[in-house]
Protein backbone atom coordinates (compact mmCIF):
# COMPACT_ATOMS: atom_id res chain seq x y z
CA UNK A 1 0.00 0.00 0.00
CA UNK A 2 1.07 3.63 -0.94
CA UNK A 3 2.41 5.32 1.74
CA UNK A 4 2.70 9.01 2.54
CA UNK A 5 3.24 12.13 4.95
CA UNK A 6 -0.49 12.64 5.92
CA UNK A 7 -1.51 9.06 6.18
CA UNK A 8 -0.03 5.14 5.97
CA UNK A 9 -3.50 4.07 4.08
CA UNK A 10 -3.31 3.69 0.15
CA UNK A 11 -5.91 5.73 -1.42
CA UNK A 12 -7.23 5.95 -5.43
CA UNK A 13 -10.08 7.41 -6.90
CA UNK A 14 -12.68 5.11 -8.83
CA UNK A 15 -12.22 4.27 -12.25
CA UNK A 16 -15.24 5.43 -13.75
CA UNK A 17 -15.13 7.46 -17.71
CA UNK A 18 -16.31 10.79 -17.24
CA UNK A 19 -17.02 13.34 -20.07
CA UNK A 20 -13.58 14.30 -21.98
CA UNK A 21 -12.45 17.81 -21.91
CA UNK A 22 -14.54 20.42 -24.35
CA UNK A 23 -14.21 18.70 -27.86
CA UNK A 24 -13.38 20.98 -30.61
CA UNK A 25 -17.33 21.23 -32.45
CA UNK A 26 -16.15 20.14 -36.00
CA UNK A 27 -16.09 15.93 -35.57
CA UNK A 28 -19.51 16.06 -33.63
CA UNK A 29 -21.35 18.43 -35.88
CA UNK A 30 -19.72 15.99 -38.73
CA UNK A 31 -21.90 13.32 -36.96
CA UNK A 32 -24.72 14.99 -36.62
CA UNK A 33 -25.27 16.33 -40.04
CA UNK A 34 -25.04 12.22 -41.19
CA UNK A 35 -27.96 11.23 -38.99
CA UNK A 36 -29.49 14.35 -40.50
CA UNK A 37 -29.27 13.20 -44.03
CA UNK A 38 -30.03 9.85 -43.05
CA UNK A 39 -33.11 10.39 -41.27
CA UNK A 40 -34.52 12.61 -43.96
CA UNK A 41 -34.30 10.22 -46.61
CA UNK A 42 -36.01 7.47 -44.47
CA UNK A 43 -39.94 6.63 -43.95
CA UNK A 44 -42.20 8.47 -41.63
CA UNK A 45 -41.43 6.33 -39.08
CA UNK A 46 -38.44 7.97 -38.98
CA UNK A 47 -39.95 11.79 -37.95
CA UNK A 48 -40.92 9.98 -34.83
CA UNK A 49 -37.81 8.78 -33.62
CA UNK A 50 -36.64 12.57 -34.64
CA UNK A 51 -39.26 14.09 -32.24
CA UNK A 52 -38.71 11.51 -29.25
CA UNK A 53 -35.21 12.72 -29.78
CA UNK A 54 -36.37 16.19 -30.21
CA UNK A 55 -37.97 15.60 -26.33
CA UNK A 56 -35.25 14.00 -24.92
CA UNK A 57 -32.86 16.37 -25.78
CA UNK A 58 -35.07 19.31 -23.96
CA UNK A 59 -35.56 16.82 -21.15
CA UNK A 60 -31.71 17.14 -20.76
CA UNK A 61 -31.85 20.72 -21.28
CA UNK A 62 -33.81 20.88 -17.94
CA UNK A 63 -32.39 18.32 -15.95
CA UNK A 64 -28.96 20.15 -16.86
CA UNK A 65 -30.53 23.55 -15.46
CA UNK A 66 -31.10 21.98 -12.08
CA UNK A 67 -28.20 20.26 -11.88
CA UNK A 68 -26.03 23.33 -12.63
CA UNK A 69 -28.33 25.39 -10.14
CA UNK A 70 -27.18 22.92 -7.84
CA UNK A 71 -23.50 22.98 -8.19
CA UNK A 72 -23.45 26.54 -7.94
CA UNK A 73 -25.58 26.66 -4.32
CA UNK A 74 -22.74 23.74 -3.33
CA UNK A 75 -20.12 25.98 -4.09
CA UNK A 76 -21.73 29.29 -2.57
CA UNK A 77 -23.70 27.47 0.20
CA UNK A 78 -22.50 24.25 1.62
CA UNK A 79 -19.80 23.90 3.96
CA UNK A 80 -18.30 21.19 3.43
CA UNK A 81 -18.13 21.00 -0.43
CA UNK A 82 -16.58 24.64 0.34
CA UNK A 83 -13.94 22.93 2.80
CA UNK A 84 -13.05 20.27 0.82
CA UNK A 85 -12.51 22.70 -2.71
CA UNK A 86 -10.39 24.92 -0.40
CA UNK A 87 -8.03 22.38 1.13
CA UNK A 88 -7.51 20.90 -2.07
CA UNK A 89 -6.21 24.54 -3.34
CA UNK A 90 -4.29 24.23 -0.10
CA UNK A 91 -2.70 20.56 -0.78
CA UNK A 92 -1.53 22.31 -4.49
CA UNK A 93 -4.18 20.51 -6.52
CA UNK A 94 -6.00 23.67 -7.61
CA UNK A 95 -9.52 22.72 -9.39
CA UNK A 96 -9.42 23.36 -13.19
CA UNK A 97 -11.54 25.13 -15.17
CA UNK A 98 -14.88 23.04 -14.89
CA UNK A 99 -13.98 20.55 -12.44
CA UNK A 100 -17.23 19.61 -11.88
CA UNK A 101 -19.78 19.40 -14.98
CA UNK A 102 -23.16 17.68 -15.61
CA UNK A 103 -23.53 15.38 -18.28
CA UNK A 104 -26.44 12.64 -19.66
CA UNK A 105 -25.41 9.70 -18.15
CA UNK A 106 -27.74 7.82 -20.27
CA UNK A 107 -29.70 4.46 -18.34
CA UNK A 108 -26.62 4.22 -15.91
CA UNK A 109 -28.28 4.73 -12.19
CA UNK A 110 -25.74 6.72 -10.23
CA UNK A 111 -25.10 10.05 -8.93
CA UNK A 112 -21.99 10.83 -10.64
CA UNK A 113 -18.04 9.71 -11.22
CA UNK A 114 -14.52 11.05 -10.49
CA UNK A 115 -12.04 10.74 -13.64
CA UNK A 116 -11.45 11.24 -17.84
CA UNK A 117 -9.59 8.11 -19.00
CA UNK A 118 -6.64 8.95 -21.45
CA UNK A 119 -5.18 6.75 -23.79
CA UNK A 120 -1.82 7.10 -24.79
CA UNK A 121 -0.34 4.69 -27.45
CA UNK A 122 2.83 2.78 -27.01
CA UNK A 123 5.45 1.62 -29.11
CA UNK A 124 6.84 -0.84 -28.50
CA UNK A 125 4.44 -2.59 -26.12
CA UNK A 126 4.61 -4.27 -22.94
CA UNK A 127 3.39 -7.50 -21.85
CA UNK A 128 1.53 -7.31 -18.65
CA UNK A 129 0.76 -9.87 -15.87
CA UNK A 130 -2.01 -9.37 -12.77
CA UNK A 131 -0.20 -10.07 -9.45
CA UNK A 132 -2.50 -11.98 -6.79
CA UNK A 133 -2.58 -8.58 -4.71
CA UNK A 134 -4.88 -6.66 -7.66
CA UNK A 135 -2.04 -4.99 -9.27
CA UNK A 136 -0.92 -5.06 -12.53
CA UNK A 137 2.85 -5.46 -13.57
CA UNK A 138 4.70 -5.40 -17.23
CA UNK A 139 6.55 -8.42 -18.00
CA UNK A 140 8.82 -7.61 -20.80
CA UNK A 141 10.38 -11.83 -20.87
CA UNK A 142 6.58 -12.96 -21.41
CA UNK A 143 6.45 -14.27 -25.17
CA UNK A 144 3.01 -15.01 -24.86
CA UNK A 145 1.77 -11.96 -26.37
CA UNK A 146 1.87 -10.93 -30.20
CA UNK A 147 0.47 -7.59 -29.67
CA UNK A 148 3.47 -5.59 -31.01
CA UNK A 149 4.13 -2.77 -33.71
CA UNK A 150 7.82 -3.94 -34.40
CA UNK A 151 6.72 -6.39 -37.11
CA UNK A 152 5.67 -4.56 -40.88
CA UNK A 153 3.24 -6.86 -41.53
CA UNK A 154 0.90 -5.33 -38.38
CA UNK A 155 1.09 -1.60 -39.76
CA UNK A 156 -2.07 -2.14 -41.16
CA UNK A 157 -2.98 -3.52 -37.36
CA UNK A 158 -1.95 0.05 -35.73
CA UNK A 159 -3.56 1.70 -37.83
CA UNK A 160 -6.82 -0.01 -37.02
CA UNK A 161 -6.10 -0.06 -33.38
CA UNK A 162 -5.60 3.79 -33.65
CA UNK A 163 -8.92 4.65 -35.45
CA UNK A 164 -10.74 2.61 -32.68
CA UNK A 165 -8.84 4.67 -29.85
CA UNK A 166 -9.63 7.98 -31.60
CA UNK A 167 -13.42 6.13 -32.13
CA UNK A 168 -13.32 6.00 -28.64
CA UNK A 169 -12.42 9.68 -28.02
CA UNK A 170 -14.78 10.84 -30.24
CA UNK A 171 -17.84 8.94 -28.61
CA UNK A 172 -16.37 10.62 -25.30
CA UNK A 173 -16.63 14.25 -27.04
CA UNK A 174 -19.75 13.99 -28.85
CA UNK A 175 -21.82 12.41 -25.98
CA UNK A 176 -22.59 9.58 -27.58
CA UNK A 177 -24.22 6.75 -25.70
CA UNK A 178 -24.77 8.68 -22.30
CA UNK A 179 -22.45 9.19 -19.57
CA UNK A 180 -20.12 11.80 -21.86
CA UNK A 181 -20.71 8.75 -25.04
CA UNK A 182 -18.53 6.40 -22.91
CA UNK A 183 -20.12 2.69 -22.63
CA UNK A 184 -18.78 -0.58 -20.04
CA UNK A 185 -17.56 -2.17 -23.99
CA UNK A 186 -15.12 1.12 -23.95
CA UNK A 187 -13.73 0.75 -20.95
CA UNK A 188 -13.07 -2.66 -21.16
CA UNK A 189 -11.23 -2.17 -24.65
CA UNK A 190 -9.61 0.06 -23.04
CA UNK A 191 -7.71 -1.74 -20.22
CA UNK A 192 -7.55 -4.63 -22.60
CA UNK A 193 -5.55 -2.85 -24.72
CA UNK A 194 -3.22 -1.73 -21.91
CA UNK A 195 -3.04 -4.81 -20.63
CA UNK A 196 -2.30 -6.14 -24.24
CA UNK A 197 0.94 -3.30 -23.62
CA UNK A 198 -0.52 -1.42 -26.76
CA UNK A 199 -1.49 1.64 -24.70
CA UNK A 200 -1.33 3.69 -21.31
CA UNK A 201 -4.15 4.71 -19.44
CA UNK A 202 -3.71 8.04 -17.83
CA UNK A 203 -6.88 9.35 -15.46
CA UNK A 204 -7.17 13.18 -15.74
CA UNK A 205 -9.31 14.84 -12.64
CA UNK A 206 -13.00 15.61 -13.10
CA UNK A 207 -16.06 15.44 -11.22
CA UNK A 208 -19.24 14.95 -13.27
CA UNK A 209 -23.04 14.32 -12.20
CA UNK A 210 -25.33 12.74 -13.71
CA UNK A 211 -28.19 14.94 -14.32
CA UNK A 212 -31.28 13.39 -15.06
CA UNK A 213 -30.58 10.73 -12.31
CA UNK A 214 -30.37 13.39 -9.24
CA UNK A 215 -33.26 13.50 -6.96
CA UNK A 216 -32.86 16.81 -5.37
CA UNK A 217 -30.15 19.25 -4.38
CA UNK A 218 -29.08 16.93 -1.20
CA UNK A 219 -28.40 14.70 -3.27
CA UNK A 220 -26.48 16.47 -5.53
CA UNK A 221 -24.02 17.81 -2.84
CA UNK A 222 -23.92 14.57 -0.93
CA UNK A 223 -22.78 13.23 -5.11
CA UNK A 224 -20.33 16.07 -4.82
CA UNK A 225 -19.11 15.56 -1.88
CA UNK A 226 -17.80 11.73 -2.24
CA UNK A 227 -16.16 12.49 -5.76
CA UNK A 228 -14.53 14.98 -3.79
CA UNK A 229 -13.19 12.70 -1.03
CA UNK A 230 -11.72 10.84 -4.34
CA UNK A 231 -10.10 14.42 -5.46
CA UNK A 232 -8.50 14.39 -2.10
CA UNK A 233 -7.02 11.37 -2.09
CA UNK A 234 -5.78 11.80 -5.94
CA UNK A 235 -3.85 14.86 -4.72
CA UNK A 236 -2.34 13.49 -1.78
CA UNK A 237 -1.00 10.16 -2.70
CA UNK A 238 0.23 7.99 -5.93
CA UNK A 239 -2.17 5.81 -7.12
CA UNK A 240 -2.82 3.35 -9.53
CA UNK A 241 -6.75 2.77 -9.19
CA UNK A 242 -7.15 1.07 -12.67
CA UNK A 243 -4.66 -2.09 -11.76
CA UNK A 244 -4.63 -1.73 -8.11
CA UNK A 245 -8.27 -2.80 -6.59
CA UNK A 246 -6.95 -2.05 -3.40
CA UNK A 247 -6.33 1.67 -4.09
CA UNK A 248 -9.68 1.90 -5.45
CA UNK A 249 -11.64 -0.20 -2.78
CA UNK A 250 -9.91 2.36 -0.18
CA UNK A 251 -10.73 5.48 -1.54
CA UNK A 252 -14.40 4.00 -2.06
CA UNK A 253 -15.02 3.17 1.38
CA UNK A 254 -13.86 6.87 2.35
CA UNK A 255 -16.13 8.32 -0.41
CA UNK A 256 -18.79 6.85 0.85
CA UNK A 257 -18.60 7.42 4.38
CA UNK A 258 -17.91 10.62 4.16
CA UNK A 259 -20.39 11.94 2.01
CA UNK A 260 -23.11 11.11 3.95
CA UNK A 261 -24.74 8.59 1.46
CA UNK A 262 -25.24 6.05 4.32
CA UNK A 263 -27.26 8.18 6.37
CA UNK A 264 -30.11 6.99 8.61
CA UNK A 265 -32.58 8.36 7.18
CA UNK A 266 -31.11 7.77 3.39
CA UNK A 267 -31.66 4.26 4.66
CA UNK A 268 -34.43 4.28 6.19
CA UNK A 269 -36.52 5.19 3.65
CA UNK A 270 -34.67 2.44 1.09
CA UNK A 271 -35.62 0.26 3.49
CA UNK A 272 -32.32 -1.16 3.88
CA UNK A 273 -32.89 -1.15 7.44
CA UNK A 274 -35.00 -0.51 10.69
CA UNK A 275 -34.39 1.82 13.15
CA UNK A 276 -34.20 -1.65 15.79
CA UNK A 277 -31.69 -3.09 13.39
CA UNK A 278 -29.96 0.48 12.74
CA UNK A 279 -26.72 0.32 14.98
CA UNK A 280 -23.52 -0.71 13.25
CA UNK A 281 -25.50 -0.51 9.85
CA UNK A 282 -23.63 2.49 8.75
CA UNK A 283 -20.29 0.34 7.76
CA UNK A 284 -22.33 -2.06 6.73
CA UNK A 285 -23.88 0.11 3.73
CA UNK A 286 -20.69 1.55 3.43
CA UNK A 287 -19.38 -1.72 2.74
CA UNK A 288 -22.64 -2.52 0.40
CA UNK A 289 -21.82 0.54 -1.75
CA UNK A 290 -18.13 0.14 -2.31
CA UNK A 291 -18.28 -3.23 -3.66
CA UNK A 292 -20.61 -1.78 -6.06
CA UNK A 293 -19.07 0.93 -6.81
CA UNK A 294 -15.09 -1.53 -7.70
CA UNK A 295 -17.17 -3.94 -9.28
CA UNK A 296 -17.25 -1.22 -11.93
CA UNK A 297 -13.99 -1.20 -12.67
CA UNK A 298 -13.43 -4.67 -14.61
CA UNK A 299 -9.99 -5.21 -13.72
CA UNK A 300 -11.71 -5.81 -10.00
CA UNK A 301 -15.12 -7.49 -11.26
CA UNK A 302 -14.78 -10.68 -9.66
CA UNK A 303 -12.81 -10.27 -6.37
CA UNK A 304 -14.54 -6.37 -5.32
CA UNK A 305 -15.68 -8.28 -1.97
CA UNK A 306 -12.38 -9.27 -1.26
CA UNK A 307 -10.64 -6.29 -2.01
CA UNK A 308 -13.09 -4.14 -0.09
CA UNK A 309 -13.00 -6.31 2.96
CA UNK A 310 -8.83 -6.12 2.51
CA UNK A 311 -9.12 -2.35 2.88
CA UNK A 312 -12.09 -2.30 5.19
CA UNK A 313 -11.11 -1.36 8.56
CA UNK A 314 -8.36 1.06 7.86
CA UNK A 315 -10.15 3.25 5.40
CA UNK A 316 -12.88 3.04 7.15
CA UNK A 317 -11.23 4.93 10.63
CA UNK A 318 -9.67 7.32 7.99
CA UNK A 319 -11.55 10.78 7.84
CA UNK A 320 -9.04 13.06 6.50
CA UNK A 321 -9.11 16.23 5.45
CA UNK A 322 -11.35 16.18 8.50
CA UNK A 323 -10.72 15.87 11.91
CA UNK A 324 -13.67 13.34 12.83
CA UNK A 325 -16.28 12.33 10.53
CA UNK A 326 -18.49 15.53 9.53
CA UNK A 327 -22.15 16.54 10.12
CA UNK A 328 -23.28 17.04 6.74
CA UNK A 329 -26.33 17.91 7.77
């Protein structure tokens, strides 16, 4: 585990795809004028699928309104999204420039995600191994793999594999698909191919929200306030949350502690528990929601319980930046 001056517990932030930066309008408008021509040359049929798209796309508009409405009162009004933005200025890890947006996050059911995956191509690549502790290690005596660029005959192989990483980056721009156009297929090329030592996956800082799926302004700021907790631990640590499950489990179990997502009343009225049945339920959601929340990650699919329950009780005492767990309310 990562070690550092403010704490002994490894922390990561979750590896969810987030919007990419502002897209330059060309490609996407490219894209849209194609479904134009193609829509107007089909049946009628066709004019209704344009006006459901016609709706959905104001529906958006107005979820986006209220979700913007309430990331401004979070910044201007709530204490401890205030705190939290102002000690990471003071750790050196000064928010950019629309650190936290809201985006259509399609049919996926969650409040929002921390971090824009960036792919970087490699030449030559790297063979890579998973070690038992949920970390991933290059392997360059592993002759195994023939994913490799050396070799003429696979130029025409690059050049495919670098249309379907720009693909990729364009579905991330243009929005297509929900959740900033990103899908679970993506993501899984995507650490394939790193894996496969044909890229490197760099995770840029963002906080988005997912605006049709947010219930009210609480829960907005509570959504805020655990991708936060993963901004905090980004800045004050080293991590490597898309091979190392323990990273991610940690920095999980503080987001969601923190943030007051597991709150008594939250789950109350979920009816995940009773008030007789209450006491001690608190890690126990916390628990629920992180192995959830690495099961997303695929390089962590199939051993989240373990990894969570590895990182459990450490993370778990861990409140920093505060100094005891806060009163959201």
């Amino acid at each position: 585990m990562i070690e550092n001056s403010n704490s002994k517990l490894a922390r990561a932030f979750p590896f969810m795809l987030a919007a990419s930066p502002s897209a330059s309008l060309s490609p996407c408008l490219s894209t849209e004028r194609s479904s134009f021509h193609e829509t107007t040359s089909s049946s009628s049929s066709s004019n209704s699928v344009s006006s459901s798209k016609q709706q959905g796309a104001k529906d958006q508009e107005k979820y986006k309104l209220y979700c913007d409405g309430y990331v401004r009162s979070g910044l201007t009004r709530n204490v401890t999204i205030q705190f939290l933005m102002n000690r990471l200025v003071e750790m050196g890890c000064d928010p950019p420039k629309g650190f936290i947006k809201c985006i259509d996050c399609g049919d996926k059911r969650a409040g929002g995600g921390f971090g824009v995956v960036e792919e970087i191509i490699l030449s030559p690549p790297a063979v890579s191994n998973r070690d038992v502790d949920g970390t991933t290690n290059n392997n360059n005596n592993n002759n195994d793999n023939d994913n490799t660029w050396t070799k003429e005959e696979d130029i025409d192989s690059r050049i495919e594999f670098e249309k379907q990483v720009q693909d990729r980056k364009m579905r991330r721009q243009c929005g297509n698909g929900g959740q900033g156009g990103a899908t679970m297929r993506d993501l899984q090329q995507q650490i394939l191919a790193q894996n496969q030592g044909k890229t490197k996956l760099r995770l840029l800082p963002e906080i988005f929200l997912c605006q049709q799926h947010l219930v009210n302004e609480q829960h907005a700021h509570e959504s805020v306030v655990h991708e936060l907790i993963h901004a905090i631990d980004l800045c004050r640590t080293k991590m490597d949350p898309i091979n190392n499950c323990i990273h991610m489990a940690c920095t999980e179990i503080r987001a969601e502690n923190l943030s007051g997502e597991c709150g008594a009343i939250r789950e109350l009225v979920n009816q995940r528990t009773t008030m007789s049945k209450f006491r001690g339920h608190g890690a126990e959601c916390v628990k629920r929601r992180a192995i959830l929340s690495v099961k997303a990650n695929p390089n962590c699919t199939e051993k989240a319980a373990d990894y969570v329950d590895a990182a459990f009780e450490r993370c778990f005492r861990d409140t920093f930046p505060f100094d005891r767990h806060p009163n959201l309310r």
